[in-house]
N, C-alpha and C. Protein backbone atom coordinates (compact mmCIF):
# COMPACT_ATOMS: atom_id res chain seq x y z
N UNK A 1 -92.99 123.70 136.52
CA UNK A 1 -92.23 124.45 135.53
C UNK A 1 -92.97 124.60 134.21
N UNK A 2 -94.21 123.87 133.90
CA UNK A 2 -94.74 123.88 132.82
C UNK A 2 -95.26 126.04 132.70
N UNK A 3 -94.79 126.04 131.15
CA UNK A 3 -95.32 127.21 130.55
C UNK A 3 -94.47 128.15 131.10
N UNK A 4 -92.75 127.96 131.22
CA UNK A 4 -92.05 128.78 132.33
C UNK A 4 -90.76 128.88 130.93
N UNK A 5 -90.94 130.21 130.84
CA UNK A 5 -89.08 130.26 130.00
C UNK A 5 -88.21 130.79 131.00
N UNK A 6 -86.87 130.38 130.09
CA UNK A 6 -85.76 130.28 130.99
C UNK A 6 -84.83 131.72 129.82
N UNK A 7 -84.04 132.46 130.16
CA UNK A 7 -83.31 133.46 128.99
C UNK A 7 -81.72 132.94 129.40
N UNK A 8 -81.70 132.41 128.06
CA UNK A 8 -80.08 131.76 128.51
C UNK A 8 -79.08 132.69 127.49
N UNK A 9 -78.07 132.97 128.35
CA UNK A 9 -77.01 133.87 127.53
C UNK A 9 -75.42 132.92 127.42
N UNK A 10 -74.99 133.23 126.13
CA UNK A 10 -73.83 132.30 126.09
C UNK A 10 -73.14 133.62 125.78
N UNK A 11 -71.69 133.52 126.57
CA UNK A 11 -71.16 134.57 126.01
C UNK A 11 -69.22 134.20 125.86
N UNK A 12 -68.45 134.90 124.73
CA UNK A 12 -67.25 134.32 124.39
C UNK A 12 -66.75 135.17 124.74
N UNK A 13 -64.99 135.23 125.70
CA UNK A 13 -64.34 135.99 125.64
C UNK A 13 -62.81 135.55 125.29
N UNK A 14 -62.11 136.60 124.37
CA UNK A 14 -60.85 136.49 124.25
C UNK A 14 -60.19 136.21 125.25
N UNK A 15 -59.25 134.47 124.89
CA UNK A 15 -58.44 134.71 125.57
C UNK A 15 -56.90 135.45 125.56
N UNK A 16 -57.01 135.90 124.72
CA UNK A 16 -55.67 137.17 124.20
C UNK A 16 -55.68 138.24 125.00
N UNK A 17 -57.20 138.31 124.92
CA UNK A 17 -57.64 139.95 125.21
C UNK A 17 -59.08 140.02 126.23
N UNK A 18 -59.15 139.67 127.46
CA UNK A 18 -60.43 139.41 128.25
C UNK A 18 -61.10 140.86 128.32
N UNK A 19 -61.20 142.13 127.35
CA UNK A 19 -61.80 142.49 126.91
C UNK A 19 -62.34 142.75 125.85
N UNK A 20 -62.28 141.59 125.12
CA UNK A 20 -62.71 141.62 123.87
C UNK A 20 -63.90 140.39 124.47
N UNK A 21 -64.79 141.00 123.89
CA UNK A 21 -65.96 139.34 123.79
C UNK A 21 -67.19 139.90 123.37
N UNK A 22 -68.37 139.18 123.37
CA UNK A 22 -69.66 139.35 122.71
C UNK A 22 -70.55 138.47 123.50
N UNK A 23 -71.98 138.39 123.33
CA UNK A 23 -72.74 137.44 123.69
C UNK A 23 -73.95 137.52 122.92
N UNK A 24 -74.50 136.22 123.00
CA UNK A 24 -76.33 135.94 122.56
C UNK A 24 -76.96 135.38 123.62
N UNK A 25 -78.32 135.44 122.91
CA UNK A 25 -79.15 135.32 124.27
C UNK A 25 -80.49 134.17 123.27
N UNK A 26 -81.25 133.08 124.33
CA UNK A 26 -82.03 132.71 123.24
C UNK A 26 -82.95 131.92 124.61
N UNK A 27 -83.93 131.92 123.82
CA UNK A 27 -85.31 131.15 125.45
C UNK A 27 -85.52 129.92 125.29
N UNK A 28 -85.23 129.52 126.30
CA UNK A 28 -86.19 127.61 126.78
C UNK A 28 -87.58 127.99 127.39
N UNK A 29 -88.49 126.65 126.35
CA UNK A 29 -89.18 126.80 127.36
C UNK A 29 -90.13 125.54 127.71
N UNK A 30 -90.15 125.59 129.07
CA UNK A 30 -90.77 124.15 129.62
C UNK A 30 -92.31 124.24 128.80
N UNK A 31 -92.46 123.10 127.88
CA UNK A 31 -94.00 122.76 127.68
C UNK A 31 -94.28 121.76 128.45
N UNK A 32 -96.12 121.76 128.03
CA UNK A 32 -96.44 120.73 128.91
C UNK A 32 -97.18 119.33 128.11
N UNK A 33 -96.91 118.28 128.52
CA UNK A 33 -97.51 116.89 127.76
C UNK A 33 -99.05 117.15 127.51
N UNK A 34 -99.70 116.15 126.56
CA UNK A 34 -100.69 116.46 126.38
C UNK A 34 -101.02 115.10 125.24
N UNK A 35 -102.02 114.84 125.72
CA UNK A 35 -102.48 113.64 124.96
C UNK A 35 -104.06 113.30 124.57
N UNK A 36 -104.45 112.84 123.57
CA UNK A 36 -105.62 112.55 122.59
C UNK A 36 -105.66 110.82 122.52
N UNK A 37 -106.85 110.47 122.62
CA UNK A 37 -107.03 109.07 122.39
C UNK A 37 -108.34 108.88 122.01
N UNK A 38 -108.49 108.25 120.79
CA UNK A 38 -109.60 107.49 120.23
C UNK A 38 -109.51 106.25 119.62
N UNK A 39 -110.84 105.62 119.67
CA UNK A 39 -110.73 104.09 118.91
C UNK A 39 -111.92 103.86 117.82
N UNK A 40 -111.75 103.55 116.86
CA UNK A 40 -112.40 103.50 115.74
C UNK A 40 -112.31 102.02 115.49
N UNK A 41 -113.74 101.20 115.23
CA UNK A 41 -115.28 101.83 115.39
C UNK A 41 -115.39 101.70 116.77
N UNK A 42 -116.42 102.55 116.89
CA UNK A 42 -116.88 102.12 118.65
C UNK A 42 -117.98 101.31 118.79
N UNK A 43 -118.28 100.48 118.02
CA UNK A 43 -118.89 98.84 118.96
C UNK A 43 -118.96 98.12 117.58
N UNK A 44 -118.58 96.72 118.25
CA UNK A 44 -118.56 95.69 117.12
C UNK A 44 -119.52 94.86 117.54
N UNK A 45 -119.54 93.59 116.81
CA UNK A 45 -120.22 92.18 117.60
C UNK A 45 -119.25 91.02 116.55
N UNK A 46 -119.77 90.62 117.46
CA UNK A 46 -119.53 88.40 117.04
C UNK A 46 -119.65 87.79 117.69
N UNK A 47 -119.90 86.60 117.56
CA UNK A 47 -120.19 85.83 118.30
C UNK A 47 -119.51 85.05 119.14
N UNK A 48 -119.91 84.41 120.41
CA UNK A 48 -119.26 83.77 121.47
C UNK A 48 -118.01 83.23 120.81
N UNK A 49 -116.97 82.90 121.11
CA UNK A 49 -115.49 82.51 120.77
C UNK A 49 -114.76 83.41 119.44
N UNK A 50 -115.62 84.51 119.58
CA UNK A 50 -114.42 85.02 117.89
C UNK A 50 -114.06 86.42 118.84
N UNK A 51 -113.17 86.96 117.66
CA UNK A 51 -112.65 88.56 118.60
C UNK A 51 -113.10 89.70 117.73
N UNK A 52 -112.98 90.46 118.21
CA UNK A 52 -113.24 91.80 117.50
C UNK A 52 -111.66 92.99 117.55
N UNK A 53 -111.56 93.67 116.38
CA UNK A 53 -110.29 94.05 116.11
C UNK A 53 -110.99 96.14 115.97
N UNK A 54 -110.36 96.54 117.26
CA UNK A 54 -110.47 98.16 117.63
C UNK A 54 -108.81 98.25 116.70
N UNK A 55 -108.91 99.94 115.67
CA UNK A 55 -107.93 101.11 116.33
C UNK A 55 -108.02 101.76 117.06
N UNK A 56 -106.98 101.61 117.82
CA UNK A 56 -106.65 102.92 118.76
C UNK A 56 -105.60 103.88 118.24
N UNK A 57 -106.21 105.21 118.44
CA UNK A 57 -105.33 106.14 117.89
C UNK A 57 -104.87 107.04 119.03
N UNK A 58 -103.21 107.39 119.39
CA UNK A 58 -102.82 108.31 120.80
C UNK A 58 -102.76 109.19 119.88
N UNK A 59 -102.82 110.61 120.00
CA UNK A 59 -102.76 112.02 119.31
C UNK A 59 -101.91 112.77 120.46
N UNK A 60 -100.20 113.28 120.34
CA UNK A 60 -99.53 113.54 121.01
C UNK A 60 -99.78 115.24 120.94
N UNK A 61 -100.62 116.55 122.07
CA UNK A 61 -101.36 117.44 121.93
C UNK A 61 -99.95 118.24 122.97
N UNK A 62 -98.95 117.72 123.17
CA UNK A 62 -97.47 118.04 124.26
C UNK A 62 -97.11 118.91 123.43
N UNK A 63 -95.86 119.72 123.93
CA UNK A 63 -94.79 120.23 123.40
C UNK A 63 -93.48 119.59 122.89
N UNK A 64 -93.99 118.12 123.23
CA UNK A 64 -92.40 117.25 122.82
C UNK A 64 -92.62 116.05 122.71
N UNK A 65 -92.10 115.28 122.01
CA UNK A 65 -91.96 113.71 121.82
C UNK A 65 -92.26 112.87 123.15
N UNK A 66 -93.69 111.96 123.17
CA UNK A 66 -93.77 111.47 124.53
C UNK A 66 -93.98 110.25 124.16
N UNK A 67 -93.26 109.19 125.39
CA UNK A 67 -94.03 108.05 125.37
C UNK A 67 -95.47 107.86 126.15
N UNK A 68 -95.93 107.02 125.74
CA UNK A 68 -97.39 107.26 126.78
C UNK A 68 -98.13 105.01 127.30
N UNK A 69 -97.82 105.64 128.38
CA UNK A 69 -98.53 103.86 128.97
C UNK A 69 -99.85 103.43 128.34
N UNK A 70 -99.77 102.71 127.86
CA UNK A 70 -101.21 101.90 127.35
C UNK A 70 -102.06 100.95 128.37
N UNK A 71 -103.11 101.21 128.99
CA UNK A 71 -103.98 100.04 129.90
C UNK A 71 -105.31 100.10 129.11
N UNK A 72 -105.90 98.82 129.47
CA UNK A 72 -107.05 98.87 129.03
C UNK A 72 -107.39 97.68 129.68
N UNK A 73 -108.58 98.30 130.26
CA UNK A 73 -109.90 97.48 131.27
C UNK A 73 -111.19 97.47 130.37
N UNK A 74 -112.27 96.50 131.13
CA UNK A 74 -113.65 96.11 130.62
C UNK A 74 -114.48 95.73 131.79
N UNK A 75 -115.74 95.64 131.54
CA UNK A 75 -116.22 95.53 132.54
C UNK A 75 -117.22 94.17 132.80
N UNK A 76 -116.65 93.16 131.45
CA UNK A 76 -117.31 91.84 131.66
C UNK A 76 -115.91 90.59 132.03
N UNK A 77 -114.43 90.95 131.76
CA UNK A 77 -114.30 90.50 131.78
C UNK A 77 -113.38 89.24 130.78
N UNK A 78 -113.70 90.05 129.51
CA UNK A 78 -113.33 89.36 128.22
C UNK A 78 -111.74 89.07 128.31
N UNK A 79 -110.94 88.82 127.52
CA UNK A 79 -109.72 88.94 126.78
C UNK A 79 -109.75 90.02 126.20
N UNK A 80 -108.29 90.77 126.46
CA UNK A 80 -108.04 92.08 125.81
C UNK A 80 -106.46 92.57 125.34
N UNK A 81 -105.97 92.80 124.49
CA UNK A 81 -104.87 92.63 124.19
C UNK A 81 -104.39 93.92 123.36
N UNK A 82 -103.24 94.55 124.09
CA UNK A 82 -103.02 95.59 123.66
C UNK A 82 -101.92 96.24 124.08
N UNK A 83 -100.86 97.15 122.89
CA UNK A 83 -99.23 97.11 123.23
C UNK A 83 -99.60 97.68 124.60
N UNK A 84 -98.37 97.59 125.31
CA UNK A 84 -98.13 98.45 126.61
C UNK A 84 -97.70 99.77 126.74
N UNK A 85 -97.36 100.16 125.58
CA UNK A 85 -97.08 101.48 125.61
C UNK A 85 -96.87 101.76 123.98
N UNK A 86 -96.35 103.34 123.52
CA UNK A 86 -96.51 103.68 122.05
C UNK A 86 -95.79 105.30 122.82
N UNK A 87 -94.65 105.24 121.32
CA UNK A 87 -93.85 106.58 121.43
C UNK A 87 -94.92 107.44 120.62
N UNK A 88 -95.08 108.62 120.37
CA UNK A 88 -95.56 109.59 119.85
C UNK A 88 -94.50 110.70 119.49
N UNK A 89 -94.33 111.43 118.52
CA UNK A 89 -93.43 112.45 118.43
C UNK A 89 -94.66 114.06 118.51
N UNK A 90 -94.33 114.80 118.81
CA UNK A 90 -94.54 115.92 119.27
C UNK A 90 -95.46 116.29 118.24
N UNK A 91 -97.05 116.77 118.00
CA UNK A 91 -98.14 117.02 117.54
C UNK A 91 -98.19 116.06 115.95
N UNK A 92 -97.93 114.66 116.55
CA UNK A 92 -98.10 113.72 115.69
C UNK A 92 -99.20 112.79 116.40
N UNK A 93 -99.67 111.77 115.89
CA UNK A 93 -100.52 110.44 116.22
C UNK A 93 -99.60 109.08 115.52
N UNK A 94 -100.00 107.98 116.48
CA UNK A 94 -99.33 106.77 116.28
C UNK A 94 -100.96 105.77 116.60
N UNK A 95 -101.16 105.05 115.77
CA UNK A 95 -102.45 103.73 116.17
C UNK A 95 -101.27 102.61 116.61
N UNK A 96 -102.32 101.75 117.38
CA UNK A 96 -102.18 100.70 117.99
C UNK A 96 -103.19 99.90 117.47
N UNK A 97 -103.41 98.58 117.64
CA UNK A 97 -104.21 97.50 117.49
C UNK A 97 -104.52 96.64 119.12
N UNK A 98 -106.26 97.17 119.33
CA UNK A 98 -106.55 96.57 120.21
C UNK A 98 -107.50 95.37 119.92
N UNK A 99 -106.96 94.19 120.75
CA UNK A 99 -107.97 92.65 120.12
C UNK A 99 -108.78 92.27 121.73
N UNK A 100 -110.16 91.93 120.96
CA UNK A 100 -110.96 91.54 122.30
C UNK A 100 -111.81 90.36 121.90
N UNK A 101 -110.83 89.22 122.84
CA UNK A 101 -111.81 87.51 122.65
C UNK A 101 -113.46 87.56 123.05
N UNK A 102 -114.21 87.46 122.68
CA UNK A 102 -115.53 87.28 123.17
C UNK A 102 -115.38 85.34 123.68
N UNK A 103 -115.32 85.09 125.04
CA UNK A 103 -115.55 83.92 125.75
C UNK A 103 -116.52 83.12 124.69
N UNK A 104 -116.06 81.86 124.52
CA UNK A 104 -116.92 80.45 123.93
C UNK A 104 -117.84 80.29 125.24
N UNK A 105 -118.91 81.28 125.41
CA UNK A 105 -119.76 80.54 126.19
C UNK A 105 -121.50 81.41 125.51
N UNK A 106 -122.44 80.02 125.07
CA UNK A 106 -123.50 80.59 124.57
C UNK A 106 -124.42 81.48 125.78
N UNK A 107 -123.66 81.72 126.68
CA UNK A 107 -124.78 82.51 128.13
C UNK A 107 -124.68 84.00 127.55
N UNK A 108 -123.71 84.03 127.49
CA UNK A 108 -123.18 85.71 126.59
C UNK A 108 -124.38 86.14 125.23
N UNK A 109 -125.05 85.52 125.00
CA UNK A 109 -126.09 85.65 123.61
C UNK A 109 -126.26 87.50 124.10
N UNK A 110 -126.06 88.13 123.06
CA UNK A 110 -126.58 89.82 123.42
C UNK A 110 -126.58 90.36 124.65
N UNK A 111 -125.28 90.15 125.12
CA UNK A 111 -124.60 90.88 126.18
C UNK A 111 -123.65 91.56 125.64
N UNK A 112 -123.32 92.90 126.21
CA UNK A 112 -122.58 93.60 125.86
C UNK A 112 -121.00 94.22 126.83
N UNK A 113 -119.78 94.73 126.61
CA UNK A 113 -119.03 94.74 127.19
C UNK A 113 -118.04 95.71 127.04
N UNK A 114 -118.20 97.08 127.78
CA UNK A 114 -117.67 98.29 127.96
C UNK A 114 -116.32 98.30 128.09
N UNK A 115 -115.53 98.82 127.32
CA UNK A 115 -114.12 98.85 126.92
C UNK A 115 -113.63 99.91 127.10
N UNK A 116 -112.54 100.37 128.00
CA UNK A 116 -111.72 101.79 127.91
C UNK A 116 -110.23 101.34 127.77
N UNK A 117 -109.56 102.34 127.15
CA UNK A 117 -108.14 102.46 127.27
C UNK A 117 -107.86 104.00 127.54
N UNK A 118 -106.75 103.41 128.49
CA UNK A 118 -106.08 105.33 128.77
C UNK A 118 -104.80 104.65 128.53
N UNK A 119 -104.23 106.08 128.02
CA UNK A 119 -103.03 106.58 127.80
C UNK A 119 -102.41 107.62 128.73
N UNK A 120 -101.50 107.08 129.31
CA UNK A 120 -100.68 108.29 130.76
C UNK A 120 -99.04 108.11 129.89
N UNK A 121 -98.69 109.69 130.43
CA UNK A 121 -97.80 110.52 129.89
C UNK A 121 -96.44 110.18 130.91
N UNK A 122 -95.00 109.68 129.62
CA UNK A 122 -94.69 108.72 131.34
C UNK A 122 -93.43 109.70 131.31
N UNK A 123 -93.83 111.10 130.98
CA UNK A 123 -93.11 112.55 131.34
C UNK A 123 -93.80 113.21 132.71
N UNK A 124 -95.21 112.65 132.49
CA UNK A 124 -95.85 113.16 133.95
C UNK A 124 -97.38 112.95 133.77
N UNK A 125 -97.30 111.57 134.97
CA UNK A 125 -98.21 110.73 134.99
C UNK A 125 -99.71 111.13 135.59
N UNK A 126 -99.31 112.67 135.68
CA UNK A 126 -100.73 112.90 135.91
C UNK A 126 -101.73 113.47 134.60
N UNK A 127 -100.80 113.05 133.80
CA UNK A 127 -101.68 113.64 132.55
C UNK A 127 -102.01 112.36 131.67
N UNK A 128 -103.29 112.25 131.23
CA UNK A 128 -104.08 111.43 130.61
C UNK A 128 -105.35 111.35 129.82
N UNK A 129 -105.37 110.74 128.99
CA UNK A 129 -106.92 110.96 128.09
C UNK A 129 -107.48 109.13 128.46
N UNK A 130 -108.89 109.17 127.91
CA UNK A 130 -109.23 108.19 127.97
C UNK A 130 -110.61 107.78 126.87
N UNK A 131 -110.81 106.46 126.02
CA UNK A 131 -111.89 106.31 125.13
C UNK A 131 -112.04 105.11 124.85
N UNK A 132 -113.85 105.29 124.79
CA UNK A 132 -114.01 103.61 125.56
C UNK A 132 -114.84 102.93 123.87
N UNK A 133 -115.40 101.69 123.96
CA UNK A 133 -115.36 101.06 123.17
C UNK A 133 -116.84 99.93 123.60
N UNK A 134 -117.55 99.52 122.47
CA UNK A 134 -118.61 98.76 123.38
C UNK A 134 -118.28 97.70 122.25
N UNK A 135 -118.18 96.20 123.00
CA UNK A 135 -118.21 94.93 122.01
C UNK A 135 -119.66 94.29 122.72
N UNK A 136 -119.90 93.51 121.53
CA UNK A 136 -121.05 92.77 121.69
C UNK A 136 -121.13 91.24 121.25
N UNK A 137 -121.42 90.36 122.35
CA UNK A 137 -121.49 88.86 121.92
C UNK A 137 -122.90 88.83 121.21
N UNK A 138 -123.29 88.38 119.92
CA UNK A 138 -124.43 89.10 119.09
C UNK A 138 -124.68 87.34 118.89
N UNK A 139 -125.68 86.64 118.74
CA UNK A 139 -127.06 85.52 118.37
C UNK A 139 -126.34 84.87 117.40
N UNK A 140 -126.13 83.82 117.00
CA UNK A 140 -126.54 82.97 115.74
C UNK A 140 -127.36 82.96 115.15
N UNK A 141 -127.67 82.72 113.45
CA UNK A 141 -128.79 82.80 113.09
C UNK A 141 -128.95 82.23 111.08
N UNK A 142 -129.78 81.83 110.77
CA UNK A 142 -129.65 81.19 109.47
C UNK A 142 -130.96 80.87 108.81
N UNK A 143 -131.09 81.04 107.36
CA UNK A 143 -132.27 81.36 106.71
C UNK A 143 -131.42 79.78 105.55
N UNK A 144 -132.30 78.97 105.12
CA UNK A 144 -132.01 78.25 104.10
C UNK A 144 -133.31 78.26 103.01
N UNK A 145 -132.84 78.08 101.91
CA UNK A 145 -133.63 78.10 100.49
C UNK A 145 -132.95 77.21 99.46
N UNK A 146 -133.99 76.72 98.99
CA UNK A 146 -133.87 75.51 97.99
C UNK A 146 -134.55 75.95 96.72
N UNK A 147 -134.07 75.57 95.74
CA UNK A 147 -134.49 76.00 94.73
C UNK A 147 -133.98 75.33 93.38
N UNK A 148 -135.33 74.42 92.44
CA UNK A 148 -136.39 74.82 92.21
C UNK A 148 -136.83 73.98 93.62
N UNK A 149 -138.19 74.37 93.75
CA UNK A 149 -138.85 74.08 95.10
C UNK A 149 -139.27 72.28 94.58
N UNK A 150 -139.47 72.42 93.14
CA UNK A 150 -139.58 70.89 92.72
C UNK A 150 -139.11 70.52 91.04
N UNK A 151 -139.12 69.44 91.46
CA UNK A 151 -137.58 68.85 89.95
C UNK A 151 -138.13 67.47 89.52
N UNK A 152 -138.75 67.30 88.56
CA UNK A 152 -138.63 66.08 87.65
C UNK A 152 -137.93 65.05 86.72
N UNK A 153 -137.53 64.57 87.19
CA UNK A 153 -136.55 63.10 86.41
C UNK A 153 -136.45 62.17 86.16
N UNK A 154 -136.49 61.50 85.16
CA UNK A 154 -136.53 59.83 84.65
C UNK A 154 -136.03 59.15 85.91
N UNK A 155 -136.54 57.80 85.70
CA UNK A 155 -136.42 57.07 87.07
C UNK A 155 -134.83 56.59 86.84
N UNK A 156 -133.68 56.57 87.91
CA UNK A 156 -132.15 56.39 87.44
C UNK A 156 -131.28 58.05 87.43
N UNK A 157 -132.37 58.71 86.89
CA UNK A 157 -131.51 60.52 86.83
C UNK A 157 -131.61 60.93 88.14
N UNK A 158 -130.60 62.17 87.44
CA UNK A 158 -130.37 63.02 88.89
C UNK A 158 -131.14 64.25 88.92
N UNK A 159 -131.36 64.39 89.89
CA UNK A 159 -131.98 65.84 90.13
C UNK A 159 -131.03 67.08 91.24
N UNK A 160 -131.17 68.13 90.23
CA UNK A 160 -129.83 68.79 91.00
C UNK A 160 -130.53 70.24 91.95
N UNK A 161 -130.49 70.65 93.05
CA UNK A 161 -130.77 71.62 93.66
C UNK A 161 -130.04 72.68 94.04
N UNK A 162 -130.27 73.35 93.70
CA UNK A 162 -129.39 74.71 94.47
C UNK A 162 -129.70 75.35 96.20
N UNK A 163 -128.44 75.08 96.87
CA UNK A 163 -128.99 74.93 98.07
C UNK A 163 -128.52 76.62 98.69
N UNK A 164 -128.96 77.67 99.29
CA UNK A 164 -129.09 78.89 99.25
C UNK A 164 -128.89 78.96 101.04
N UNK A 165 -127.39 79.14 101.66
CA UNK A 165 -127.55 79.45 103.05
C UNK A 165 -127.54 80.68 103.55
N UNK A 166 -128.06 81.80 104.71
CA UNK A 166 -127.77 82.67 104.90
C UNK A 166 -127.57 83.01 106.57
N UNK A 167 -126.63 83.36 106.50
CA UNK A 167 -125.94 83.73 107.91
C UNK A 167 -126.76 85.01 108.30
N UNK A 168 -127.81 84.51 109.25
CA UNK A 168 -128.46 85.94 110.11
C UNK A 168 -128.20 86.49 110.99
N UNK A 169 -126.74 85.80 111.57
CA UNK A 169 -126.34 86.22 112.56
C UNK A 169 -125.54 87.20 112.93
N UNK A 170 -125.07 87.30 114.06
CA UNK A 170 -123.65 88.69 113.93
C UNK A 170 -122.20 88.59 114.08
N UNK A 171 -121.97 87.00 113.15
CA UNK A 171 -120.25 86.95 113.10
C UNK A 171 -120.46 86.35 111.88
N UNK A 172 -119.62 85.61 111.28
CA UNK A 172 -119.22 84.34 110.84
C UNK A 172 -119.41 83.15 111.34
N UNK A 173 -119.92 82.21 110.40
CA UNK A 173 -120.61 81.35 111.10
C UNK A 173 -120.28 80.10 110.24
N UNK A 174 -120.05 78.43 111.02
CA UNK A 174 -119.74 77.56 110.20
C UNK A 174 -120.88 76.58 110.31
N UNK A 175 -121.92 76.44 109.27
CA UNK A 175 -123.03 75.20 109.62
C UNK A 175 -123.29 73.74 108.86
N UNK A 176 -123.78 73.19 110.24
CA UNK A 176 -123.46 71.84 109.64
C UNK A 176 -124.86 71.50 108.89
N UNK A 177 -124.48 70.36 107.43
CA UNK A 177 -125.70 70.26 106.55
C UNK A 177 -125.95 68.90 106.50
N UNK A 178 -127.03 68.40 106.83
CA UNK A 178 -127.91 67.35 106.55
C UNK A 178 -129.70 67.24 105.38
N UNK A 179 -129.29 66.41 104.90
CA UNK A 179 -130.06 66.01 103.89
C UNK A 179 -131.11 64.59 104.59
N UNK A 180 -132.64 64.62 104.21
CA UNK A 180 -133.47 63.52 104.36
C UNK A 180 -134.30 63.57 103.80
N UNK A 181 -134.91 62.48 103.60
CA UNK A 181 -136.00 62.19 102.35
C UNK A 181 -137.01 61.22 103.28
N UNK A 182 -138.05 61.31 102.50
CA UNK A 182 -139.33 59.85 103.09
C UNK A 182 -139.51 59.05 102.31
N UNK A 183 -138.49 58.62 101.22
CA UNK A 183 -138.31 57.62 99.81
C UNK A 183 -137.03 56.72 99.89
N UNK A 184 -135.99 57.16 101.12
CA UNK A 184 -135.15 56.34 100.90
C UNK A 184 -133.52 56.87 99.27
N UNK A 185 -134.20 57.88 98.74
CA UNK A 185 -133.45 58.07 97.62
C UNK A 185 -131.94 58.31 97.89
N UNK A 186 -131.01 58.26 96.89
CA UNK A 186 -129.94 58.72 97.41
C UNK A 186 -129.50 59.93 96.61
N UNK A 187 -129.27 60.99 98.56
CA UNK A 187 -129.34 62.37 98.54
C UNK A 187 -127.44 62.48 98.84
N UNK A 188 -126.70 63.74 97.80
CA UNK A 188 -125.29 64.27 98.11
C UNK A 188 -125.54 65.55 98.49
N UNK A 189 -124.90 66.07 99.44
CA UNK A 189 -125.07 67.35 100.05
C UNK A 189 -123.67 67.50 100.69
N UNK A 190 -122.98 68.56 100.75
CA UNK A 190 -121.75 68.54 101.50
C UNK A 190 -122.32 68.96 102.67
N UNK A 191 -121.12 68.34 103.79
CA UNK A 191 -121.56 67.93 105.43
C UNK A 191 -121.63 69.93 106.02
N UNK A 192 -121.00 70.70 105.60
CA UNK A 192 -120.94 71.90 106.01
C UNK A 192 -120.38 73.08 105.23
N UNK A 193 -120.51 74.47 105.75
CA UNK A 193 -120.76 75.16 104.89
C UNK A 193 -120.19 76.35 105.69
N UNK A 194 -119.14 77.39 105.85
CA UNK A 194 -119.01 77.99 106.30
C UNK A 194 -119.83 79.69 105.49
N UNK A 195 -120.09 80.77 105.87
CA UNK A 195 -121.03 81.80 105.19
C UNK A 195 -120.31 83.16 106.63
N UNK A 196 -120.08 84.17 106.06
CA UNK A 196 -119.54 85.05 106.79
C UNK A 196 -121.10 86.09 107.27
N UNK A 197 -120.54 86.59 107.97
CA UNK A 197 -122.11 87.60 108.54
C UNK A 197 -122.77 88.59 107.61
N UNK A 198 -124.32 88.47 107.45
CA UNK A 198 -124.83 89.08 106.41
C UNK A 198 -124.89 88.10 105.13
């Protein structure tokens, strides 16, 4: 029936007088569903045990207010989390929030993991869009600097350093800090240091 009008006539007649009456006339017409899907950005990273956070956007391209089924597959395997469905009103868009665990396992170092979601039209399920997504379990990595490189002080004083960490990696990262000497002196350093990516 899609793209099919219908000419519907309503018409009134006296009941006083069943020749008295009038009528109008006005068209239906069957549209057909139609749907848009994208996810913004299309590839993230972080590292083994953190997630990465997709929009998904449905773009309702129908003649009428649709709901539309939400699935979403991968092809490593991950955690993936995402509503089951989303109303749309008729040449509007609605986002969703899709979340994907990257597994606590260091084997994953720069492996990557192909993401789709489709959206089916649950007016008529043969209509569907689909848009995929690449996450990446991305390295650890860390640059340290000290500075001044050397410090002079009465014997009893303190000598103070500025300790400079940098996260080279591709998440957020929490590292643990140790201090040693070949004098025996006594060194304060806090035990760890969390530093976000970049």
């Amino acid at each position: 029936l899609y793209c099919t009008w219908d000419n519907i006539t309503v018409t009134a007649t006296s009941q006083v007088d069943n020749t008295v009456s009038d009528n109008a006339s006005c068209l239906g017409h069957a549209a057909q569903p139609g749907v848009e899907v994208s996810i913004s950005p299309d590839n993230q990273e972080n590292l083994p045990g953190g997630k990465l956070y997709y929009t998904v956007t449905v773009k309702n391209t129908g003649g009428g207010q649709d709901t539309y089924t939400l699935e979403v597959r991968d092809n490593r395997g991950w955690t993936l989390s995402l509503d089951n469905e989303i109303t749309v009103p008729k040449g509007e868009n609605r986002t969703t929030t899709l979340t994907v665990t990257i597994p606590d396992n260091t084997e994953l170092y720069c492996t990557w993991d192909n993401i789709t979601v489709t959206a089916t039209s649950q007016v008529d399920n043969t209509v569907s869009d689909n848009a995929s997504c690449l996450g990446h379990a991305a390295q650890p990595g860390v640059e340290i600097y000290v500075l001044p490189s050397e410090q002079e002080t009465a014997s009893g004083g303190t000598a103070t350093f500025t300790i400079t960490v940098v996260n080279t990696g591709g998440g957020q990262d929490t590292y643990t800090l140790e201090a040693s000497d070949n004098r025996g002196w006594t060194l304060s350093l806090d035990n760890e240091i969390t530093v976000p990516k970049g």
